[in-house]
Protein backbone atom coordinates (compact mmCIF):
# COMPACT_ATOMS: atom_id res chain seq x y z
CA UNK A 1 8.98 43.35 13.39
CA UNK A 2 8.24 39.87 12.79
CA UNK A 3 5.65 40.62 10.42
CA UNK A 4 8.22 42.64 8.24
CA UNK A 5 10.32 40.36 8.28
CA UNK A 6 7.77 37.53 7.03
CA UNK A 7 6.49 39.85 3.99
CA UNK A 8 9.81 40.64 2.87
CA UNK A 9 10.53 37.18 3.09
CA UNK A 10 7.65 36.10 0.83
CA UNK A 11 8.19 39.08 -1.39
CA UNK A 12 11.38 38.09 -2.46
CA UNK A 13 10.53 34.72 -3.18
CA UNK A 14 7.61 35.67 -5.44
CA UNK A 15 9.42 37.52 -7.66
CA UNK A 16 12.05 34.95 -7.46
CA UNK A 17 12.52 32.62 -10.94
CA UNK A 18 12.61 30.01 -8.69
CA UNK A 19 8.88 30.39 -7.00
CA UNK A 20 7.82 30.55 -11.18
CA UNK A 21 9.67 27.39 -11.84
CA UNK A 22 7.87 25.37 -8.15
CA UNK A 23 4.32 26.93 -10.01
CA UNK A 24 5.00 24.93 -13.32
CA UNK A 25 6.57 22.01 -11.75
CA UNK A 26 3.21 21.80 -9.29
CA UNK A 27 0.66 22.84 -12.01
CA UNK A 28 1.86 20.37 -14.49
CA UNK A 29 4.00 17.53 -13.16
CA UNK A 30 0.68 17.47 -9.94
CA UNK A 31 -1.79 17.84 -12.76
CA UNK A 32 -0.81 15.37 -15.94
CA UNK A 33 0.29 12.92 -12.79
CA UNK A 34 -3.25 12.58 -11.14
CA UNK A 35 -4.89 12.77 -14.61
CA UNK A 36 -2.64 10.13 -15.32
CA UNK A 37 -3.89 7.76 -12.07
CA UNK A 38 -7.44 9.36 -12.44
CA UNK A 39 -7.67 7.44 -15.81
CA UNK A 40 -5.90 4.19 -14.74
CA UNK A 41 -8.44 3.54 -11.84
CA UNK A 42 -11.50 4.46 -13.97
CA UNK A 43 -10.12 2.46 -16.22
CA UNK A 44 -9.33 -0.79 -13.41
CA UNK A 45 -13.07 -0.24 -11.97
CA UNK A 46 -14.75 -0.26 -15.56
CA UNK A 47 -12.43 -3.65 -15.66
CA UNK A 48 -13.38 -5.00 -12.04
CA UNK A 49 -16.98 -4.24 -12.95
CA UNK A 50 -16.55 -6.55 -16.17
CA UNK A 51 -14.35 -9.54 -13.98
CA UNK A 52 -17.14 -9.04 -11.52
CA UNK A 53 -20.13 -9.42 -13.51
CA UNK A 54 -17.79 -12.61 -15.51
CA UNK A 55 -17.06 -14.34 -12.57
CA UNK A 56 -20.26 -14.56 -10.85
CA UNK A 57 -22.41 -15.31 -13.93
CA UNK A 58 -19.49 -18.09 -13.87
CA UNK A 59 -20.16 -19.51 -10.22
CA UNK A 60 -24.11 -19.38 -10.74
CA UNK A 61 -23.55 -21.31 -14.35
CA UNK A 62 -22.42 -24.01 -12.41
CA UNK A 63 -23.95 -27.54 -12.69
CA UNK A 64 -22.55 -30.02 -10.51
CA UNK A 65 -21.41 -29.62 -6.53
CA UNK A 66 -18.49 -30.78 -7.09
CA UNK A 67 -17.74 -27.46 -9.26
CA UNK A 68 -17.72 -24.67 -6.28
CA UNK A 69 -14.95 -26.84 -4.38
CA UNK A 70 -12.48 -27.72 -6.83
CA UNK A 71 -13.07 -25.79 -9.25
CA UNK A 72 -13.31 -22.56 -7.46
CA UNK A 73 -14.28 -19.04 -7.51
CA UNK A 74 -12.47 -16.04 -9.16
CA UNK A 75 -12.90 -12.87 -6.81
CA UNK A 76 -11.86 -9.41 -7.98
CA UNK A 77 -10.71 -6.92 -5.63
CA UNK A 78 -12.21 -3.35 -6.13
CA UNK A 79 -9.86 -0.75 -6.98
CA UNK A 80 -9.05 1.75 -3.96
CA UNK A 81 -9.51 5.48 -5.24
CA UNK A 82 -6.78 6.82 -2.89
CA UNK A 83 -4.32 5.02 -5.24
CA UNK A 84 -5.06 8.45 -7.98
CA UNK A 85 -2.78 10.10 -4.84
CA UNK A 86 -0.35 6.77 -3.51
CA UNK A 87 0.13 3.14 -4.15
CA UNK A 88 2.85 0.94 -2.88
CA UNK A 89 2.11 -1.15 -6.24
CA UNK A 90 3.06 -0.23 -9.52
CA UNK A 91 0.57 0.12 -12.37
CA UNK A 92 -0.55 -3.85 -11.87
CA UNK A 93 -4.08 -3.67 -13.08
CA UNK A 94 -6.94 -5.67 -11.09
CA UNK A 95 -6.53 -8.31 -8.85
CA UNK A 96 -8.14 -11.45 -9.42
CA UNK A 97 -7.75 -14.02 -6.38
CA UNK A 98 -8.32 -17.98 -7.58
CA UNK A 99 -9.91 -19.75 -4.73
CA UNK A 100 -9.71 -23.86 -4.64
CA UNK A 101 -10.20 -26.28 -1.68
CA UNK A 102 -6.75 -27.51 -2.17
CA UNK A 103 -4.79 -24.14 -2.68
CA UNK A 104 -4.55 -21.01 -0.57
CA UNK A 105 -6.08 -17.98 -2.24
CA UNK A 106 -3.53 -16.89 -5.14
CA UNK A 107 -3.67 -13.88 -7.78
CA UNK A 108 -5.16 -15.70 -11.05
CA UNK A 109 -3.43 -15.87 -13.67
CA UNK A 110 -3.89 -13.72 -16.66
CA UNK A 111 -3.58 -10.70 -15.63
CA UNK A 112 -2.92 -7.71 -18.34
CA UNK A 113 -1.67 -4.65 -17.77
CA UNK A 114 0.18 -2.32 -19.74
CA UNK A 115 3.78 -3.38 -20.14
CA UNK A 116 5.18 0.33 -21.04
CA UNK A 117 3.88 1.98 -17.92
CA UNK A 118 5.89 0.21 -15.81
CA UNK A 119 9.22 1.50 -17.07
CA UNK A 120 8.23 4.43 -15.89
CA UNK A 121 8.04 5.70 -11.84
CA UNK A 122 4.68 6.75 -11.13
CA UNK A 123 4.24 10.30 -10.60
CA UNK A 124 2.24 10.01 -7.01
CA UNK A 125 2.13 12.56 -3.89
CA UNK A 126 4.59 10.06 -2.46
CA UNK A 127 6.88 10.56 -5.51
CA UNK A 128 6.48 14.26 -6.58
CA UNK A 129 6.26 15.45 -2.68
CA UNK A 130 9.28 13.33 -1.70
CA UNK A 131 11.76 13.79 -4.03
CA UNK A 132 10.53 16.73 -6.39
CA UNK A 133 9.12 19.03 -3.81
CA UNK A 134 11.91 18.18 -1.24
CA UNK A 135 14.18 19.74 -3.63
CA UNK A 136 12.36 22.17 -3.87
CA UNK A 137 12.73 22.93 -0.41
CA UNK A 138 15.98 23.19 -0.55
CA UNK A 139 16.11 25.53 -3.85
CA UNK A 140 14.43 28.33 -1.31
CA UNK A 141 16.57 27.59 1.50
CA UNK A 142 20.05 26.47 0.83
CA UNK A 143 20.78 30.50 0.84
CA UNK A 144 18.74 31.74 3.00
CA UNK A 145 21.85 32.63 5.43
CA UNK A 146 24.82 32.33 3.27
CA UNK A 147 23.03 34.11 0.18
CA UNK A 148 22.07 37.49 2.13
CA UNK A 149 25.98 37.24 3.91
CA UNK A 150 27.06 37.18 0.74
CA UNK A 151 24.59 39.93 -1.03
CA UNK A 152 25.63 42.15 2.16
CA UNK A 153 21.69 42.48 2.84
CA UNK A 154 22.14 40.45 6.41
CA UNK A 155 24.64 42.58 7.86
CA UNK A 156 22.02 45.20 6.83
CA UNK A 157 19.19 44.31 8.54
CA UNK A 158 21.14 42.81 11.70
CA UNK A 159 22.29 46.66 12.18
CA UNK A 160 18.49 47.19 12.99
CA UNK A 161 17.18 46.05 16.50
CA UNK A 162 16.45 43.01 15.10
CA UNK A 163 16.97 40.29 17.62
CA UNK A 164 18.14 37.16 15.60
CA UNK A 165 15.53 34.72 16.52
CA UNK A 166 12.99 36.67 15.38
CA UNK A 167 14.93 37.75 12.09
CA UNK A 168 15.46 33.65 11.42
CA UNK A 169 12.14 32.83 12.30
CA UNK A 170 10.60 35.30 10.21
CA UNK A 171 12.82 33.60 7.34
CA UNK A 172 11.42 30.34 8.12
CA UNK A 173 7.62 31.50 7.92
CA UNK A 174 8.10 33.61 5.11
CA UNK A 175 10.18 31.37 3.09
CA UNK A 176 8.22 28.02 3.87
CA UNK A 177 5.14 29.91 2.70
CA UNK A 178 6.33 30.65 -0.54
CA UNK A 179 7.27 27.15 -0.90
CA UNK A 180 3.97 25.85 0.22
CA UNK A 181 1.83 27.93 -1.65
CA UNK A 182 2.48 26.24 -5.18
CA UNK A 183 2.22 23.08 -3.87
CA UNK A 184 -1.58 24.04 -2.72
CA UNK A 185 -2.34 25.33 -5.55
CA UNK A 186 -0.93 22.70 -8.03
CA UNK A 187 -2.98 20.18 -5.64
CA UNK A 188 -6.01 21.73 -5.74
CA UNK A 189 -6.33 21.77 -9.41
CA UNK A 190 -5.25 18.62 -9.62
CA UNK A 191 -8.17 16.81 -7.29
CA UNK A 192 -10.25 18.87 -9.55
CA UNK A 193 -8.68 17.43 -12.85
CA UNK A 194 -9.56 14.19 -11.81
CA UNK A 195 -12.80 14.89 -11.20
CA UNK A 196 -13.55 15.14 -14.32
CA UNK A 197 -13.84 11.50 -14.86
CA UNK A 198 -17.33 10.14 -14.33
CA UNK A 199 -16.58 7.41 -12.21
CA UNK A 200 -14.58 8.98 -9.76
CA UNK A 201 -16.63 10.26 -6.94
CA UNK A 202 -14.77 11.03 -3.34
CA UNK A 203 -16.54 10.48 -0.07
CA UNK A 204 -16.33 12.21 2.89
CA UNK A 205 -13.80 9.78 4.48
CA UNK A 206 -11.58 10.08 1.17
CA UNK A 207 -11.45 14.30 1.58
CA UNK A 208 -10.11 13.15 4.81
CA UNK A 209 -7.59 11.47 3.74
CA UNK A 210 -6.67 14.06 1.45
CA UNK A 211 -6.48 16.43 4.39
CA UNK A 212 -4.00 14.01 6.39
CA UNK A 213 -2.05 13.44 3.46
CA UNK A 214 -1.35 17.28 2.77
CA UNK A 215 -0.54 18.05 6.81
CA UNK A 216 1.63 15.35 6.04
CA UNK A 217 3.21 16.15 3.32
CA UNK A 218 3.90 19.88 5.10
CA UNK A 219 5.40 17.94 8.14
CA UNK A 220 7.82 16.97 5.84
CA UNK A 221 8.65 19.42 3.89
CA UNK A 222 8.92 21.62 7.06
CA UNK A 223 11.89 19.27 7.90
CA UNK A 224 13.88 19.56 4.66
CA UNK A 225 13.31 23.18 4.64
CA UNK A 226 14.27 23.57 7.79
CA UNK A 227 17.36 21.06 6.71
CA UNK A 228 18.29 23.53 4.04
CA UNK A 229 18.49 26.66 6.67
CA UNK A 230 20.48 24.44 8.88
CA UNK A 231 23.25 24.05 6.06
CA UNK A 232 22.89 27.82 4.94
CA UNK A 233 23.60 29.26 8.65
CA UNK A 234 26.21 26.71 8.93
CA UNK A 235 28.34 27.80 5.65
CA UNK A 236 29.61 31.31 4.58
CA UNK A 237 29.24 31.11 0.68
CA UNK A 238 25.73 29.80 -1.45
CA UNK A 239 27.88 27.52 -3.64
CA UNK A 240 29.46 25.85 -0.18
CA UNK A 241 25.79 25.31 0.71
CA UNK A 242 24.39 24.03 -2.26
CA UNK A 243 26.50 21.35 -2.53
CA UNK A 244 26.42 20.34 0.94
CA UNK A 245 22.96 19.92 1.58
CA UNK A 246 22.92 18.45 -2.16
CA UNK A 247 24.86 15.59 -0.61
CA UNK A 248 23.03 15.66 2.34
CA UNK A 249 19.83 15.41 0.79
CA UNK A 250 21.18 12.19 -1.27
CA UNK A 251 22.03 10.32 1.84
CA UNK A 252 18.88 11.06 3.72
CA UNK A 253 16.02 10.84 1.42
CA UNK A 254 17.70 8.44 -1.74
CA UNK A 255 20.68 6.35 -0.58
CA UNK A 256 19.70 5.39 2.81
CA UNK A 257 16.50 4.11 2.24
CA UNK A 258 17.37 2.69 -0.65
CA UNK A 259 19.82 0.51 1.63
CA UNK A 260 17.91 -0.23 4.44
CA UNK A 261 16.23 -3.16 2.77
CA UNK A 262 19.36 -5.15 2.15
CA UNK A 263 20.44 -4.05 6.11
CA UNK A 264 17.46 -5.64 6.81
CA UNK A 265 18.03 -9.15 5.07
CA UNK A 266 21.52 -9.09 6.28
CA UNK A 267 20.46 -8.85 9.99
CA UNK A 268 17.19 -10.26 10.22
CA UNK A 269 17.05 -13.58 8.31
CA UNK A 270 13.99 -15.71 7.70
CA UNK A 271 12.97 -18.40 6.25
CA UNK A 272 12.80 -19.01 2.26
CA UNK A 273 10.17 -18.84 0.14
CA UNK A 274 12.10 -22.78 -1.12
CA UNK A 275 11.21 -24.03 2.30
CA UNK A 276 7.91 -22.79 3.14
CA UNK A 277 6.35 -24.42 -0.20
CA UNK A 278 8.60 -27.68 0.38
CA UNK A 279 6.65 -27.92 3.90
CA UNK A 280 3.45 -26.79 2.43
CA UNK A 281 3.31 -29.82 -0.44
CA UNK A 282 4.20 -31.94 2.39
CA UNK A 283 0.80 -30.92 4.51
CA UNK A 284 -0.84 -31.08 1.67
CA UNK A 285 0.48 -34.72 1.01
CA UNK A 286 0.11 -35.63 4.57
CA UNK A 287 -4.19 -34.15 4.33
CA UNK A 288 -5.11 -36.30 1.00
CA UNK A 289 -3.54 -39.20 2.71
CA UNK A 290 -5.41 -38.83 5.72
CA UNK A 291 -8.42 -38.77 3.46
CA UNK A 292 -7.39 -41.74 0.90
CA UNK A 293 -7.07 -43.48 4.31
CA UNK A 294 -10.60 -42.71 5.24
CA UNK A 295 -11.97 -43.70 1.36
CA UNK A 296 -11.09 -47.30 2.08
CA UNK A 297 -11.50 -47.63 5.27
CA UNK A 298 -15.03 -47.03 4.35
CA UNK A 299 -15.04 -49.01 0.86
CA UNK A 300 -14.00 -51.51 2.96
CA UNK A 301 -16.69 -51.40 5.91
CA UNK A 302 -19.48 -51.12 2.95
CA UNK A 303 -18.43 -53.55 0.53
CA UNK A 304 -17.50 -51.31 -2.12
CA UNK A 305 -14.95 -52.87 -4.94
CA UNK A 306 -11.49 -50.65 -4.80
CA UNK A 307 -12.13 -50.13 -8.56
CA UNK A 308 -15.91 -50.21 -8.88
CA UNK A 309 -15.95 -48.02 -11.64
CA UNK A 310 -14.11 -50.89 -13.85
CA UNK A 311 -15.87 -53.46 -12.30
CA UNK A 312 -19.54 -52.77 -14.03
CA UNK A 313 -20.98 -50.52 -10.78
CA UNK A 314 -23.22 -47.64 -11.87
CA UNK A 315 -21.71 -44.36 -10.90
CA UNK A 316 -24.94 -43.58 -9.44
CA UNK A 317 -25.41 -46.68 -7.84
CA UNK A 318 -27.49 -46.59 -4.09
CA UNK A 319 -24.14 -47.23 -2.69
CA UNK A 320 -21.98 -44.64 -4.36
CA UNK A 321 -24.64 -42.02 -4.13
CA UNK A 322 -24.62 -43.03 -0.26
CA UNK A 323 -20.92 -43.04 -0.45
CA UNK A 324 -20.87 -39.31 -1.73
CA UNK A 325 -22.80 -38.19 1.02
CA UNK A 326 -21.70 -39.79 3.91
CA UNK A 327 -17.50 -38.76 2.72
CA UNK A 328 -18.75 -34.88 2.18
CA UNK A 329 -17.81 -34.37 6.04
CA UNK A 330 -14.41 -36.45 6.00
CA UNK A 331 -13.65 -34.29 2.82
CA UNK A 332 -14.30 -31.10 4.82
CA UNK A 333 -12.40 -31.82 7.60
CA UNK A 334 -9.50 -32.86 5.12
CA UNK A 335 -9.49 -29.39 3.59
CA UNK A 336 -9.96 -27.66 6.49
CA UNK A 337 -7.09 -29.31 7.90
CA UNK A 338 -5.09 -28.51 5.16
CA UNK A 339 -5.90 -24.99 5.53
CA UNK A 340 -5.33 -24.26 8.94
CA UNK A 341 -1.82 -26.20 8.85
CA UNK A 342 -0.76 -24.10 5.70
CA UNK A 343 -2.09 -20.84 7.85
CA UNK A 344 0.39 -21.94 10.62
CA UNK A 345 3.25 -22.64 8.05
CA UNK A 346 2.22 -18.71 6.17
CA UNK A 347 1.69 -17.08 9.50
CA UNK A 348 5.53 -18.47 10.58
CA UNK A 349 6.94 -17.42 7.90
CA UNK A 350 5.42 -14.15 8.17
CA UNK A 351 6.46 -13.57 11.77
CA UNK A 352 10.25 -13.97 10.11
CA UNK A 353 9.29 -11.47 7.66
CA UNK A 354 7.43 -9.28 9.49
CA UNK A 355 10.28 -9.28 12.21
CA UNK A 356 13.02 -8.45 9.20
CA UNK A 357 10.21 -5.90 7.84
CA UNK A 358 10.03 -3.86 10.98
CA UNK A 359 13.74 -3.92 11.11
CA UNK A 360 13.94 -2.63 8.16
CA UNK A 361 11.56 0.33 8.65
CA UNK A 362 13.20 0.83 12.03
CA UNK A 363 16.30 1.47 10.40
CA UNK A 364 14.81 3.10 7.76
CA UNK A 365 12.88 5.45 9.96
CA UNK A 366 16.43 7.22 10.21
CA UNK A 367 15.37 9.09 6.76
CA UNK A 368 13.07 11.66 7.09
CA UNK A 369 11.39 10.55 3.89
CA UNK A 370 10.79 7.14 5.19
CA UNK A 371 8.36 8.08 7.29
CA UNK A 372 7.09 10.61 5.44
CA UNK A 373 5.72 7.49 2.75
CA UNK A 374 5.09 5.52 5.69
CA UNK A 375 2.30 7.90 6.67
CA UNK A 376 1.29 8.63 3.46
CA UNK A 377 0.58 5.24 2.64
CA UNK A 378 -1.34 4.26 5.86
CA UNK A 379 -3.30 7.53 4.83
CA UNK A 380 -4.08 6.05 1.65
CA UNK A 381 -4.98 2.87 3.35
CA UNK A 382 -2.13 1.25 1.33
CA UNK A 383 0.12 0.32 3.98
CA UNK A 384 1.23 -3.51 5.18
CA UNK A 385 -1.08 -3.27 7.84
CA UNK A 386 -4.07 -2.92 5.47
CA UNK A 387 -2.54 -5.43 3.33
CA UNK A 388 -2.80 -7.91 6.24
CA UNK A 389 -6.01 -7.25 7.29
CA UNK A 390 -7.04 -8.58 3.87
CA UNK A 391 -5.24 -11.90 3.87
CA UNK A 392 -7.16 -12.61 6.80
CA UNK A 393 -10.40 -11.87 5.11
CA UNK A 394 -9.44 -13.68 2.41
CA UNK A 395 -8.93 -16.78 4.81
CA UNK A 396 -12.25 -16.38 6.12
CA UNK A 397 -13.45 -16.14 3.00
CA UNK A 398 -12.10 -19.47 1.79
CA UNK A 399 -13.16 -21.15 5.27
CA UNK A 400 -17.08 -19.80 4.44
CA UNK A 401 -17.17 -21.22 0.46
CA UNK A 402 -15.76 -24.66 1.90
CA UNK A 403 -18.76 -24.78 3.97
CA UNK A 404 -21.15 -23.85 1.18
CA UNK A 405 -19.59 -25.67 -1.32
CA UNK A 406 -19.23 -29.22 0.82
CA UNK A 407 -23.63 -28.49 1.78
CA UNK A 408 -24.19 -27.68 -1.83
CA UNK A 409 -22.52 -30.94 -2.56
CA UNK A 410 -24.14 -33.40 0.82
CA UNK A 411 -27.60 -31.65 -0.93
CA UNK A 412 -27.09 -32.65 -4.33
CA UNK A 413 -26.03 -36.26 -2.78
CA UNK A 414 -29.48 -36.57 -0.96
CA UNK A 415 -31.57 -35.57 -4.35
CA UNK A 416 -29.76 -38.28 -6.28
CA UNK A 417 -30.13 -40.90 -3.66
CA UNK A 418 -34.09 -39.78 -3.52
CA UNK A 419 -34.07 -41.02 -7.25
CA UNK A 420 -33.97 -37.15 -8.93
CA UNK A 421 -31.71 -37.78 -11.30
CA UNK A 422 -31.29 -34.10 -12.36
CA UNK A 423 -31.21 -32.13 -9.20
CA UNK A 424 -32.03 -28.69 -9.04
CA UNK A 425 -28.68 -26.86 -8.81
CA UNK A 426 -28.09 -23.68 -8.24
CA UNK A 427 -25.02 -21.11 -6.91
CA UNK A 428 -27.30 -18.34 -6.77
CA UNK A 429 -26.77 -17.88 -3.28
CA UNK A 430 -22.83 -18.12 -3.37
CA UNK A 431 -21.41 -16.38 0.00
CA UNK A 432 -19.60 -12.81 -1.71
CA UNK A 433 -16.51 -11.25 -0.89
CA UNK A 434 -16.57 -8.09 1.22
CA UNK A 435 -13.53 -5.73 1.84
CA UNK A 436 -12.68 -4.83 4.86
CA UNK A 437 -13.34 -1.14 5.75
CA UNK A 438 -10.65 1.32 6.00
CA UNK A 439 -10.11 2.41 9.69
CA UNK A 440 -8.48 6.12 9.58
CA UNK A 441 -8.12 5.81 13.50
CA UNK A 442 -6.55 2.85 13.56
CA UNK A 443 -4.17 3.43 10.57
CA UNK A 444 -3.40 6.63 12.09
CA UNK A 445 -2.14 4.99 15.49
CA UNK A 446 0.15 1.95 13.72
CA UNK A 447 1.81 5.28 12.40
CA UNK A 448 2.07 7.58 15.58
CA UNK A 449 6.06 6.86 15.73
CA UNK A 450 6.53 8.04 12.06
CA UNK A 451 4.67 11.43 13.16
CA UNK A 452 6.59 11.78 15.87
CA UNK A 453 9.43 11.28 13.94
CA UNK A 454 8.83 14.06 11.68
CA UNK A 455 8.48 16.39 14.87
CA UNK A 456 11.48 15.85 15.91
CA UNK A 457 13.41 15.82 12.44
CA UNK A 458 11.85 19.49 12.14
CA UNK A 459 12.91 20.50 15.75
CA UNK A 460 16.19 19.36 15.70
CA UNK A 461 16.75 20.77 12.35
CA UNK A 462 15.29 24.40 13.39
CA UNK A 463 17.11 24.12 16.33
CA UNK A 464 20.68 23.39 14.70
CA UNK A 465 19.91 26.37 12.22
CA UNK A 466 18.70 28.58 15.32
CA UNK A 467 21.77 27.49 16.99
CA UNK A 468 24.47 28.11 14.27
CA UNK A 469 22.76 31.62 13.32
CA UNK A 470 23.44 32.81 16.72
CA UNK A 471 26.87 32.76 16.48
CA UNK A 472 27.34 33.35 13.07
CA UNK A 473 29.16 36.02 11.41
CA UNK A 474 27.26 38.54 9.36
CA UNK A 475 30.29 40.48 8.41
């Protein structure tokens, strides 16, 4: 009986307009939306590849030791391929961190990206799966009650010995499959559209993301579905229904996250971005002190003039030279003071933020769709957590090119004071960035509680439609 019940279902639907409009809104909006990111990311690789290539040949042009430290190093982060299916970041381009001794890794500047893009949402799984296809959802559901009430058909087949769970189930299973299968279809041919760009090759642990992000995308849609059966046993007309779980759908997956943010600020205040650089220029003041302190100190202990450079004393004096060397370690610890009081100030400020954050996704979590891009996201391996992971490796980073950069520079000290007046320089041998590795299993667990969530969104929400059909009145 169930069975019947599911193929009628699913019958229906297919020869509904509506399951011909979900196959055109999946083919093409799915399709032209990938090709769309498919093209920006070949297009930000064939750009990192150029920064890349720039940048080093930059580094290993260098000349003098003083160069790598204050000068810097430009590093470009690789585009992540998973951003074709969700980013958190609009159409930004490629990332170019500036690193200095006496600044904290910061995006350079001179960044281009294209300026009309950005007036425009981009059409992502988390996009077209949480607004488009959530509608969607509730297109095949909102009469699923009050439609055959209304048609006379459910008086019909309740005359049968038809218990009603397994008539309402059988609803759910047929229906949800109708709306499903576009969606797998429209996806699958649009993986396969972007494949037709040369540089974009998935690996094993990218299909796998793909696979979370589609049993998570059919969590959710389970949920509104199940939302919009809830609202049709619950009213006796279509019309009533359409409108209310119109305005219900508003509330849940628009309004309420759009809200939560400013909930968040209200409640859970930090400190300002004013403040936190205030303190920072005042470590920073505080470190070059310390060192100016340590310059004459020694000037004084060695007989070196305050101003020797106006008083007639060859730059590359014995002295100076011996100077350079012997203040390469008082230098170092200067700048590694600097940075590990500004990573006390940054990670203070960030336990504010991260405090208002989470209670802002707690709150938020109250909307199914929330959690839905929560998990979508940490799929992708575009989530906060990820994002954290590579400020700290960007820290380390730093802390590893002050330690080449300060021996590059005690080196070229010791040639100079040998008598080679041209030593032989080189930043062949520069330390490189690495990213950090995506970790599925550990993404996966920082987003158990959004899973969860979207269990129980889709149990209470079959429940209150089981519920209400029980009693309701098919006359």
């Amino acid at each position: 009986m169930l069975m019947l019940v599911i193929k009628k279902e699913i019958l229906e639907h297919l020869m509904s307009l509506r399951f011909s409009l979900a196959c055109i809104l999946c083919f093409i909006t799915l399709g032209l939306g990938l090709w769309v990111n498919g093209r920006e990311y070949t297009e930000n690789l064939a750009d990192w590849r150029a920064n890349t290539t720039m940048h080093r040949l930059e580094v290993e042009g260098y000349n003098q030791s003083w160069m790598i430290v204050w000068q810097g190093v430009k590093v470009d982060l690789p585009p992540n391929i998973m951003q074709i299916f969700a980013s958190r970041r609009a159409y930004d381009g490629i990332r170019t961190i500036q690193f200095s001794q006496d600044f904290e890794p910061q995006p350079a500047s001179g960044a281009t990206t294209n300026p009309l893009a950005n007036m425009f949402p981009r059409t992502d799984l988390i996009f077209f799966i949480g607004i488009v296809m959530s509608l969607l959802a509730l297109v095949f559901s909102y009469d699923a009650v009050s439609g055959e009430k209304e048609q006379g058909t459910l008086r019909l087949m309740l005359s049968y010995s038809i218990p009603r769970d397994t008539y309402l189930l059988g609803k759910w299973i047929g229906g949800f499959i109708s709306l499903i299968l576009p969606l797998v279809l429209g996806l699958i041919c649009a993986v396969m559209v972007t494949l037709v760009f040369r540089d974009v090759h998935y690996t094993p642990t990218n299909w796998m993301q793909m696979i979370l992000m589609f049993l998570f995308a059919v969590l959710y849609l389970a949920a509104i579905y199940s939302l919009g059966l809830f609202v049709s046993a619950r009213t006796e007309r279509p019309a009533t229904a359409a409108v209310a779980v119109l305005l219900v759908w508003v509330i849940l997956v628009l309004a309420w996250p759009t809200v939560t943010p400013y909930l968040a600020t209200r409640f859970g205040k930090a400190s300002s971005l004013v403040d936190l650089d205030k303190r920072k220029r005042d470590v920073m003041k505080e470190a070059w002190e310390q060192y100016k302190k340590a310059d004459k100190e020694y000037d004084k202990a060695h007989d070196i003039p305050e101003m020797w450079w106006e008083n007639g004393v060859a730059r590359d004096s014995e002295k100076i030279l011996k100077k350079r060397i012997d203040m390469v370690d008082v230098e170092l610890k200067a700048v590694k003071f600097l940075a590990q009081e500004q990573e006390k100030l940054n990670n203070e400020f960030l336990n504010g933020m991260t405090h208002q954050t989470m209670m802002g996704q707690h709150v938020s979590r109250l909307s199914p769709f929330s959690s839905f891009m929560y998990v979508i996201l940490a799929a992708a391996g575009e989530d906060a957590g990820n994002e954290r992971t590579l400020q700290k490796q960007l820290i380390e980073y730093k802390e590893r090119l002050a330690d080449y950069g300060f021996k590059k520079q005690r080196e070229e000290g010791e040639e100079r004071l040998k008598g080679n007046k041209k030593p032989n320089y080189s930043c062949v041998d520069c330390p490189r960035f690495q990213m950090p590795a995506l970790s599925l299993s550990h993404a996966m667990g920082a987003v158990a509680l959004d899973v969860a969530l979207l269990l129980i969104w889709n149990a209470v929400f079959f429940m209150g439609a089981y519920m209400s059909f029980l009693r309701y009145d098919a006359r």
